[in-house]
N, C-alpha and C. Protein backbone atom coordinates (compact mmCIF):
# COMPACT_ATOMS: atom_id res chain seq x y z
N UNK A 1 85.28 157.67 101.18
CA UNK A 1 84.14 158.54 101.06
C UNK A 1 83.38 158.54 102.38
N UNK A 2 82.69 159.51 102.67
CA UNK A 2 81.91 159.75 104.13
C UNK A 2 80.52 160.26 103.39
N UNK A 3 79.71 159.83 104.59
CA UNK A 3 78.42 159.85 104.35
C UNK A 3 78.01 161.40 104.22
N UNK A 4 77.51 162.04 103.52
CA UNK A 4 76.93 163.46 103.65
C UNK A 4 75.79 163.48 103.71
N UNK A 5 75.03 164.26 104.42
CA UNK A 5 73.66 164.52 103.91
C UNK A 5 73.35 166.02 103.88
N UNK A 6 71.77 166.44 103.26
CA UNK A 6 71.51 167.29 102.93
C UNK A 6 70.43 167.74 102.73
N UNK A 7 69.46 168.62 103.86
CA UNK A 7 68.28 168.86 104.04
C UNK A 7 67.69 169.71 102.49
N UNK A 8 66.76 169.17 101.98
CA UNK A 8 65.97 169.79 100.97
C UNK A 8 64.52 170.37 101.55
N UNK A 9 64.73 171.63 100.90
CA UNK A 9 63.58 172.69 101.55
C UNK A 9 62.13 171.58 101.27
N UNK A 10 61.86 170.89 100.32
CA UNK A 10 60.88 170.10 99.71
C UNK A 10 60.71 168.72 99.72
N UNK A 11 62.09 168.07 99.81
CA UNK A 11 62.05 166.52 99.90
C UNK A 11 62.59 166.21 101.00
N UNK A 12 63.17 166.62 102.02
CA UNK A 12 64.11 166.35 102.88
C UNK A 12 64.93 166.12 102.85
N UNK A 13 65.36 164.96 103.40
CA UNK A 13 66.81 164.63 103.88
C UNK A 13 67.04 163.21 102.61
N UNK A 14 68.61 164.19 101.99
CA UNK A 14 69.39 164.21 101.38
C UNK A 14 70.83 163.42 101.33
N UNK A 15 71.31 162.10 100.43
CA UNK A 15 71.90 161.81 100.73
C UNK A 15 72.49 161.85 99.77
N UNK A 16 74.31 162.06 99.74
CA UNK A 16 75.43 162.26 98.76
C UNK A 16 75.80 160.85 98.34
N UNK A 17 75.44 160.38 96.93
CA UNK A 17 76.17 159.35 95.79
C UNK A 17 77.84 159.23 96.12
N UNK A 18 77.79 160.74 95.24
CA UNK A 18 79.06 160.82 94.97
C UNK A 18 79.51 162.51 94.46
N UNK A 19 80.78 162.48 94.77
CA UNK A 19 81.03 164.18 94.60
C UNK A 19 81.57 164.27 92.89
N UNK A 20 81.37 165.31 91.97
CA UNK A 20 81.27 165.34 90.55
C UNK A 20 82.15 165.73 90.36
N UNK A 21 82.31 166.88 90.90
CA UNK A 21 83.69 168.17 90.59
C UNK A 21 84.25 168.78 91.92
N UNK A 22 84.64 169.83 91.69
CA UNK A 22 84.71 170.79 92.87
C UNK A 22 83.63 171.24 93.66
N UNK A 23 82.65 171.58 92.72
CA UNK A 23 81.18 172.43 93.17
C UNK A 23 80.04 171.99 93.26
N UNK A 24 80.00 170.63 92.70
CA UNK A 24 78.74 169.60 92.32
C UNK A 24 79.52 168.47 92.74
N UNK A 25 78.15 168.29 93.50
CA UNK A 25 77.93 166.53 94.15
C UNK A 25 76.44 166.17 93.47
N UNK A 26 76.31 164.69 93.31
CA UNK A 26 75.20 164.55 93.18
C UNK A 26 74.18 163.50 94.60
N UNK A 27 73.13 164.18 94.88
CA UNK A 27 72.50 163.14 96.04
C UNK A 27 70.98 162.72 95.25
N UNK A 28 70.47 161.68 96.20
CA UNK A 28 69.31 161.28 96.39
C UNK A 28 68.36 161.20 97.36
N UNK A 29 67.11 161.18 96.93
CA UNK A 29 66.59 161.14 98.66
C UNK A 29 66.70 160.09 99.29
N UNK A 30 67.05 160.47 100.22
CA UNK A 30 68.05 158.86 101.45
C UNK A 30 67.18 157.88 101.45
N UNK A 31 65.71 157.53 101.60
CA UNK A 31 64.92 156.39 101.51
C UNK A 31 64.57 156.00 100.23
N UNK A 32 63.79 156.52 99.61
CA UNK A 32 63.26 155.99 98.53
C UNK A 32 64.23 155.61 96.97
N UNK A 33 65.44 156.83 97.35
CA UNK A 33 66.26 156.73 96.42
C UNK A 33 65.70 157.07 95.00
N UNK A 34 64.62 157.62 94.96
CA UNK A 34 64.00 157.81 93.38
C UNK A 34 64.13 159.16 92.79
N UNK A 35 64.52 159.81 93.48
CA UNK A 35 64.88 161.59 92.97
C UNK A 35 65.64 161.98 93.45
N UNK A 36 66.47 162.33 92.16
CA UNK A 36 67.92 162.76 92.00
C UNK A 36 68.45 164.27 92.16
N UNK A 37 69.50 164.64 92.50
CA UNK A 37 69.86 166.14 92.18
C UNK A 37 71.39 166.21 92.32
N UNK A 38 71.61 167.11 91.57
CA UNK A 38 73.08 167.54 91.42
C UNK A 38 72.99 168.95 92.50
N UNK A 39 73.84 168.78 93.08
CA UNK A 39 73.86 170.20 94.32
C UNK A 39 75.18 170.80 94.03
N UNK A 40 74.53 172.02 93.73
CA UNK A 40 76.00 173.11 93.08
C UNK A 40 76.51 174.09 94.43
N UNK A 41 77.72 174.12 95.10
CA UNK A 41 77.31 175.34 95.85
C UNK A 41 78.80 176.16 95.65
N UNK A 42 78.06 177.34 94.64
CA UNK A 42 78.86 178.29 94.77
C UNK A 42 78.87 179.47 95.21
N UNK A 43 79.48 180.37 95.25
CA UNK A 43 79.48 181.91 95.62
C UNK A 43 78.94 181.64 97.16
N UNK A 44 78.70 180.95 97.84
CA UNK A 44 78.01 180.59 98.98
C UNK A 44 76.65 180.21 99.10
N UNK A 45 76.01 179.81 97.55
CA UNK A 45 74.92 179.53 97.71
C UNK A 45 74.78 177.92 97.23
N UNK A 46 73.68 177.71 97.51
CA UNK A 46 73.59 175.77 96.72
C UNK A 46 72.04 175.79 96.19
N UNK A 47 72.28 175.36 95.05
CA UNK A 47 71.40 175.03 94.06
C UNK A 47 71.15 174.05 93.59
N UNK A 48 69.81 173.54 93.51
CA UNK A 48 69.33 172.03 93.61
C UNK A 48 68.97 172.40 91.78
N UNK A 49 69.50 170.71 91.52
CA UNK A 49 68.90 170.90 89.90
C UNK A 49 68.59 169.51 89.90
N UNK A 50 66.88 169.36 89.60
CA UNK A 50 66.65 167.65 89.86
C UNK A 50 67.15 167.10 88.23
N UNK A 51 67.00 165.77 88.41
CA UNK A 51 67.61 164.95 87.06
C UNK A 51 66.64 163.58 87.09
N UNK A 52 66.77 162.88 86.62
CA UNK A 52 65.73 161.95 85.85
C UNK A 52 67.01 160.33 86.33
N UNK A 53 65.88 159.51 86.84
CA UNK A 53 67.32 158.57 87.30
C UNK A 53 68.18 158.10 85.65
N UNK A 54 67.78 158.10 84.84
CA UNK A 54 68.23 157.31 84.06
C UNK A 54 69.95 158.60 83.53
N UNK A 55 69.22 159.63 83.76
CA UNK A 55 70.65 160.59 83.79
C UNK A 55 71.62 160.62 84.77
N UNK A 56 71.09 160.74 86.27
CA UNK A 56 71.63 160.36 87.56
C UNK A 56 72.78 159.00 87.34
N UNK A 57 71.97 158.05 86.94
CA UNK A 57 72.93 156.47 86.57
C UNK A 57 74.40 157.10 85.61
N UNK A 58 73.92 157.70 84.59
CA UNK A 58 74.99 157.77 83.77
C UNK A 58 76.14 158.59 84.24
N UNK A 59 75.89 159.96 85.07
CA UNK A 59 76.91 160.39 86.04
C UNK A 59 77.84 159.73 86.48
N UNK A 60 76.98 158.81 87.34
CA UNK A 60 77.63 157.93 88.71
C UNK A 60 78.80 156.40 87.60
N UNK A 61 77.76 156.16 86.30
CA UNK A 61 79.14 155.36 85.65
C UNK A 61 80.26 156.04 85.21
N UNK A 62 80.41 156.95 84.59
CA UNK A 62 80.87 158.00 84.16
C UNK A 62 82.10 158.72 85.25
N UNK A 63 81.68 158.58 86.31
CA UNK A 63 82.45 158.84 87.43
C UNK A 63 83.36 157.68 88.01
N UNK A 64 82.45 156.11 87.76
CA UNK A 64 82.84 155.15 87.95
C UNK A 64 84.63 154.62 86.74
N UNK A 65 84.09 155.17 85.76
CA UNK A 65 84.92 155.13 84.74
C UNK A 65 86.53 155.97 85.14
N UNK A 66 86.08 157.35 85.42
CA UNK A 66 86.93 158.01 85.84
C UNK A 66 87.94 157.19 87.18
N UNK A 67 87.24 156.87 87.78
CA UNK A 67 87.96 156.13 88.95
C UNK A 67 89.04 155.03 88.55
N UNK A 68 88.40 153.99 88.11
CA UNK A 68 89.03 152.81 87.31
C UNK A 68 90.34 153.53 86.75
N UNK A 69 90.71 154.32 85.47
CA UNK A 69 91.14 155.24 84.98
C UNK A 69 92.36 155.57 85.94
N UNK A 70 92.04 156.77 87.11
CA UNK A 70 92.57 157.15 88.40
C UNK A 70 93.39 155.90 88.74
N UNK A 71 92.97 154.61 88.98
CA UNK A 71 93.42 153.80 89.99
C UNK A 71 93.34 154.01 91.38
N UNK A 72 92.27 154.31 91.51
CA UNK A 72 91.61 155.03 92.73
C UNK A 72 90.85 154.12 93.64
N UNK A 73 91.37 152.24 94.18
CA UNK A 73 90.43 151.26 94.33
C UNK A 73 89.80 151.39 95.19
N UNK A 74 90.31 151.91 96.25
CA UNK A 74 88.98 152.22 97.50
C UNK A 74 87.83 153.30 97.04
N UNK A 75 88.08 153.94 96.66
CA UNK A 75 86.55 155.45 96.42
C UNK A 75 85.90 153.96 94.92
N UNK A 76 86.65 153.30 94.00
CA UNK A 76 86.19 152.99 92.85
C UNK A 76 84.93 151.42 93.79
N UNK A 77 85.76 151.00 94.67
CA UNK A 77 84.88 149.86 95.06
C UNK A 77 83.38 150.67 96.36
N UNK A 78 83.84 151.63 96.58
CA UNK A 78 83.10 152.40 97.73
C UNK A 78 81.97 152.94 96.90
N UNK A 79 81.75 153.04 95.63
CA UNK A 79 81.11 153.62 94.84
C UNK A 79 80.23 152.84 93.89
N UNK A 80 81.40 151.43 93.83
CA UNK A 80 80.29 150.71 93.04
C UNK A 80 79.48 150.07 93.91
N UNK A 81 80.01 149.83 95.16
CA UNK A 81 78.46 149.51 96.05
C UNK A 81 77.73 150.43 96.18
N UNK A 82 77.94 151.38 96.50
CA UNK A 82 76.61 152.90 96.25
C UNK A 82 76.01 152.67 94.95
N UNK A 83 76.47 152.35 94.22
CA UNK A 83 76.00 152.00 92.42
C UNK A 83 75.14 150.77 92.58
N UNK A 84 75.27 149.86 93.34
CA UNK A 84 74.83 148.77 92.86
C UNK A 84 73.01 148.48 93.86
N UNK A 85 73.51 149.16 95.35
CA UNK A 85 72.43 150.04 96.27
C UNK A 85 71.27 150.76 95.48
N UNK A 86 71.46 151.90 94.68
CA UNK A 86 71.14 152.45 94.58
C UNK A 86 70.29 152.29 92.71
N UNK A 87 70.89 151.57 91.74
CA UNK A 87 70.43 151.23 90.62
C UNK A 87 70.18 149.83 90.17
N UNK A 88 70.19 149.15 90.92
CA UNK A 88 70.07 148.01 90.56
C UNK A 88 68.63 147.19 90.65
């Protein structure tokens, strides 16, 4: 995984968890880490949809799960330290 970031018209600078799907990633704001968003970008546009950490967490296990699953050990250990950074 590589670091992304992502300027928000309102919070600033934006940092990528982890990628969801094809079209959605979810980030946080890079310091404080307390507000969440799923960033959609389709048709060429990106759309911020904030989330509540306690929903944010369940994503990122949920994704964590998927990995394990995958057998995917580098992104699965690269992630649970972003997990453990970031919710603990």
């Amino acid at each position: 995984m590589t670091e992304t970031y992502l300027n928000h018209p309102t919070f600033g600078l934006l940092s990528r968890i982890c990628v969801l799907d094809e079209q959605r990633s979810l980030f946080t704001t890079l310091y404080a880490h307390r507000l969440f968003f799923i960033i959609t970008n389709a048709n060429g546009t990106t759309q911020f949809e904030p989330l509540t950490r306690g929903d944010a967490k369940m994503l990122v296990e949920t994704k964590l799960r998927h990995l394990r699953r995958e057998g995917n050990q580098t992104d699965l250990e690269q992630l649970q330290h972003i997990f453990k950074r970031t919710f603990a």
